[in-house]
Structure formats: C-alpha cells, structure tokens
Protein backbone atom coordinates (compact mmCIF):
# COMPACT_ATOMS: atom_id res chain seq x y z
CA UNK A 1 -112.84 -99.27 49.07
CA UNK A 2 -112.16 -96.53 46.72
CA UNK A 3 -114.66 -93.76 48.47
CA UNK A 4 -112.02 -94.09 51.46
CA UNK A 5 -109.64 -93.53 49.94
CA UNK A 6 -111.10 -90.38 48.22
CA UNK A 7 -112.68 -88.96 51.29
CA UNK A 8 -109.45 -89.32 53.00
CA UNK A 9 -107.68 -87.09 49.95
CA UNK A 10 -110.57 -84.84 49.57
CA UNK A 11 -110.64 -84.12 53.67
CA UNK A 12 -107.35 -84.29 54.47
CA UNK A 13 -106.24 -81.58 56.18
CA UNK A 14 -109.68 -80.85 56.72
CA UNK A 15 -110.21 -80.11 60.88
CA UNK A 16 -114.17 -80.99 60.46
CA UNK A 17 -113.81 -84.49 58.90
CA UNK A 18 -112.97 -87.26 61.48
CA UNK A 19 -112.66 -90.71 60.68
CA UNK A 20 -113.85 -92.74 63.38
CA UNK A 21 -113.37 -96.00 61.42
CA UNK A 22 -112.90 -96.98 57.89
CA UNK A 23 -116.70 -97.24 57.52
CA UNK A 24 -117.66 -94.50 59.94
CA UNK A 25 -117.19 -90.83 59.50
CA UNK A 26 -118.14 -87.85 61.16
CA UNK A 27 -118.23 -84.03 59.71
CA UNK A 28 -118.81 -80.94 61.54
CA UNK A 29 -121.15 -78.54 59.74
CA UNK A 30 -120.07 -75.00 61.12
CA UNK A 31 -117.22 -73.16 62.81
CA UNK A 32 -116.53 -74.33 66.30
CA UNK A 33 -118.03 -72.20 68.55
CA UNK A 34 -120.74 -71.78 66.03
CA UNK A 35 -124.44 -71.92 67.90
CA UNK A 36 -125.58 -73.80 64.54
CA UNK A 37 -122.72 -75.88 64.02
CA UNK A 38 -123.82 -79.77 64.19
CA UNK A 39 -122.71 -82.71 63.88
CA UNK A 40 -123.53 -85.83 61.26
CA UNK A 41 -122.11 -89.37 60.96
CA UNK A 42 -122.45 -91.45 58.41
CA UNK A 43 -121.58 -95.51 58.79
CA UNK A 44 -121.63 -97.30 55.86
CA UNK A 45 -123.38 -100.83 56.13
CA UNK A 46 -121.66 -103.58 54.34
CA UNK A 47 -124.02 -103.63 51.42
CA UNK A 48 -123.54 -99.99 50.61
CA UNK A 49 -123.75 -97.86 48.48
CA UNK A 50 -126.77 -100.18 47.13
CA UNK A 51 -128.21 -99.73 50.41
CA UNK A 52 -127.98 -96.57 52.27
CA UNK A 53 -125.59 -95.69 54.43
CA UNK A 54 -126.62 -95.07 58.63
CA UNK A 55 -126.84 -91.40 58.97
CA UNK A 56 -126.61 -89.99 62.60
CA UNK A 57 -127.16 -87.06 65.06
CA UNK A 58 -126.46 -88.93 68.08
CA UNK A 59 -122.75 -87.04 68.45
CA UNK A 60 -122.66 -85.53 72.05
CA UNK A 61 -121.79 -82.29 69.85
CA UNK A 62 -125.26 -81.90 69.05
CA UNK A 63 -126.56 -82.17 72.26
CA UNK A 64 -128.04 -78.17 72.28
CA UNK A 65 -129.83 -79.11 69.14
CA UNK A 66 -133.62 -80.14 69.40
CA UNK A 67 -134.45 -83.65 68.52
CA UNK A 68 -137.31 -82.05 66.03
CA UNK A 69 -134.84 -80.12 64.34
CA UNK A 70 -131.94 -83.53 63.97
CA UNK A 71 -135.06 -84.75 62.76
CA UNK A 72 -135.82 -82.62 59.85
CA UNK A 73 -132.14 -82.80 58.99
CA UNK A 74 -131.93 -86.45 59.33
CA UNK A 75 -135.33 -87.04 56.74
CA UNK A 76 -133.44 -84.20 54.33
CA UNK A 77 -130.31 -86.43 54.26
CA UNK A 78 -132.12 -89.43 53.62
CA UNK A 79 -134.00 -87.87 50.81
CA UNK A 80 -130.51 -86.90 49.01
CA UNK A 81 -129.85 -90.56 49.97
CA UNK A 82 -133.01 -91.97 47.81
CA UNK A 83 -131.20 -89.96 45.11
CA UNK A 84 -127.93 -91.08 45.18
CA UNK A 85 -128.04 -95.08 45.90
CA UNK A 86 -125.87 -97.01 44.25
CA UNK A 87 -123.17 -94.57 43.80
CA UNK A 88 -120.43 -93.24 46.57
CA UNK A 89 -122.61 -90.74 48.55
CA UNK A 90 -120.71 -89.63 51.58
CA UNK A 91 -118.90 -87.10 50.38
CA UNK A 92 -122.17 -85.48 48.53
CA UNK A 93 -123.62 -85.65 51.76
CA UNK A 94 -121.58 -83.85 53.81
CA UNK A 95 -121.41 -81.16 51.04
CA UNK A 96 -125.14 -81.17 50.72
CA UNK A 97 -125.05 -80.68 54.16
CA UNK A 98 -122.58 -78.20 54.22
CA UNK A 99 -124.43 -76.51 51.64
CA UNK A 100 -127.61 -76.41 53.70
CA UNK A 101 -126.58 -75.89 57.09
CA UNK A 102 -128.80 -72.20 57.29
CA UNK A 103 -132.17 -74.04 55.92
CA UNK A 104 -131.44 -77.07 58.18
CA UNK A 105 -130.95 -74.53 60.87
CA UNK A 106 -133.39 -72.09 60.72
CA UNK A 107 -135.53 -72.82 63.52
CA UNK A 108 -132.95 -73.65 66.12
CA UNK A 109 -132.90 -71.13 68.97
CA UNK A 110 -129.81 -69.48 69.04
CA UNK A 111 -129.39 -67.55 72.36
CA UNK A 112 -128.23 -64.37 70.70
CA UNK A 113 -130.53 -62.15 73.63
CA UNK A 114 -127.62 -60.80 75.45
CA UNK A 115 -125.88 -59.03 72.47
CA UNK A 116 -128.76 -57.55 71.09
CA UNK A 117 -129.52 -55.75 74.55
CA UNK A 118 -126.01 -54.89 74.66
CA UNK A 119 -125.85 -53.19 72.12
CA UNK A 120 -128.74 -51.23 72.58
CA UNK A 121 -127.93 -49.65 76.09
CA UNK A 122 -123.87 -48.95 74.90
CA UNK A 123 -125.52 -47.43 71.23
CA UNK A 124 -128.21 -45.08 72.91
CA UNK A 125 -126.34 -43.01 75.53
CA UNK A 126 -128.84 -40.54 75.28
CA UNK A 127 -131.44 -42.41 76.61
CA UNK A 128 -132.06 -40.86 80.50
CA UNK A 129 -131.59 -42.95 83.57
CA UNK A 130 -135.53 -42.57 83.80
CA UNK A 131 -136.02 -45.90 82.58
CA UNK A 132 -134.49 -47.40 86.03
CA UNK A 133 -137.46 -45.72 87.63
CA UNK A 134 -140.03 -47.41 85.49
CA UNK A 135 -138.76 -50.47 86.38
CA UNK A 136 -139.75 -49.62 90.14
CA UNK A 137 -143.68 -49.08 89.45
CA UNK A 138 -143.87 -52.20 88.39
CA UNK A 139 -142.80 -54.04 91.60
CA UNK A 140 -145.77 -56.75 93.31
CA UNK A 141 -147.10 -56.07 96.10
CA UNK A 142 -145.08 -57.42 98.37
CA UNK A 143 -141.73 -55.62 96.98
CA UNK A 144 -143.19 -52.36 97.51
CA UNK A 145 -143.84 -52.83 100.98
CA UNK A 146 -140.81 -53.39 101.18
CA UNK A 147 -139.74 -50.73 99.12
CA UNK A 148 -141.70 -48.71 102.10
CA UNK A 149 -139.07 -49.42 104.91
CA UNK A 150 -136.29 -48.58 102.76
CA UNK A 151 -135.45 -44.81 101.25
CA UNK A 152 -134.50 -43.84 97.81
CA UNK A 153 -130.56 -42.80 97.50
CA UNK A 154 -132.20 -39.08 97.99
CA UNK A 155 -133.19 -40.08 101.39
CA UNK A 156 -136.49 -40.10 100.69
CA UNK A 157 -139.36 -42.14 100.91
CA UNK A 158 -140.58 -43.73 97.57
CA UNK A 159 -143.54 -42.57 96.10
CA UNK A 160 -146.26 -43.64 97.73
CA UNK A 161 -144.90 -45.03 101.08
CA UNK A 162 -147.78 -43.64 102.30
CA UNK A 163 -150.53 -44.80 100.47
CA UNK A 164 -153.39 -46.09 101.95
CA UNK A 165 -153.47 -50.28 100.52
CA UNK A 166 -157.18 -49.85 99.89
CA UNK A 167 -157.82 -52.81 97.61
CA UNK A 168 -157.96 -55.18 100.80
C-alpha cells in the first residue's frame, strides 16, 4: 500500500500521527493541552480509496468535545471525502483538518472564565475594596439573618440588623 508508506515518511517524527494499525490512523489536531485540540481516526476499508475511508471521533481524547460539534466535523470530513474518492485521501484529511481546526472549533466552550477574571482584579488595583460590600446587599433572606447574629470586622452590627422584616 503505497499511502502507508507515504504517511509513515510524511509523519514520521511527527508526535500527533499514531498508527494504530496499517489501515488505522489517528492524528491529533492541536497542541496537547490545547482546550480545542481533538482527535480524528481514519480506518481505511478494504475497498478504499474507491470507497471512503471510516472517519472517527470516538477517541477517549475527545471526550470534552460535544457530540454536535464531532458532528459538524465529522459531515465536513466526509464532504472533503466526496471530493477526493478514488485517490489516497488520508493525508489531505488530516491537513484539511489541520487546516480547519478554528472553524471546526468555533463553538466549543472553552472554559477560559478564570483567566479573564484574573486578570481583571490583578490589572485594576485601583479599584476600592467597596465592591466586597456590594456583594453583601445582595444576600437572601435567610443569610442576612444570619448576617444579624454576627458583627462586621469593625465590631459592628451590619446595616440593618435592626430592621423591622415587614414584608411578612
């Protein structure tokens, strides 16, 4: 099979290209540790390249990745597939993959929260400790009675410990 041996010369070396059989191959899209790194396999069915090779998601790798979203990536690859039959594909997929990976990404989640509010509190040190406070007013119910029994690191009562809970 002369694709094998040219995806073995054109990956070698290469740390996202596994070989998981000579008719099975796997290539990570992304940088380890990437959030939108993924996974594809591609098996190749005895009658390929006439017929299309198996393309798969099913790698444990991609396991943060939403099915709807494998999905999308899945019917793009086949579509380069429809365009390609007949001829040694696997390496053009990968690539076209590779080539893709932000578009096939784009609506994945990536849980990028944390830094973002980070950097925000370190970048802004002239904000005022004030905005602990608002945080208090918005307590339930229940919090601020409890709130009640406890004093402020004045040695104070909070605001209001004496308010009158007319709403009952």
């Amino acid at each position: 099979q002369m694709e094998l041996e040219a995806l073995r010369s054109i990956y070698e070396g290469d740390l996202c290209f596994r070989e998981l059989s000579p008719v099975s191959f796997q290539y990570r899209i992304g940088e380890s540790g990437d959030p939108k790194a993924f996974l594809i396999e591609v098996s190749w069915p005895e009658t390929y390249p006439q017929t299309a090779p198996v393309i798969s998601m099913d790698a444990f790798f991609n396991n943060t990745i939403s099915s709807a979203i494998k999905r999308s990536i899945l019917d793009k690859l086949m579509v380069e597939v429809e365009a390609n039959l007949g001829t040694a594909m696997t390496y053009t997929l990968f690539e076209y993959a590779k080539d893709n990976k932000e578009v096939f990404m784009e609506n994945q989640p990536v849980n990028t929260v944390t830094s973002v509010s980070n950097s925000i509190s370190t970048g802004t040190p002239d904000v005022p400790p004030s905005k602990k406070k608002e945080k208090k007013e918005q307590l339930s119910k229940t919090q601020k009675r409890k709130l009640a029994d406890k004093t402020d690191n004045k040695g104070e009562l909070p605001r209001g410990w004496n308010w009158v809970d007319v709403i009952k």
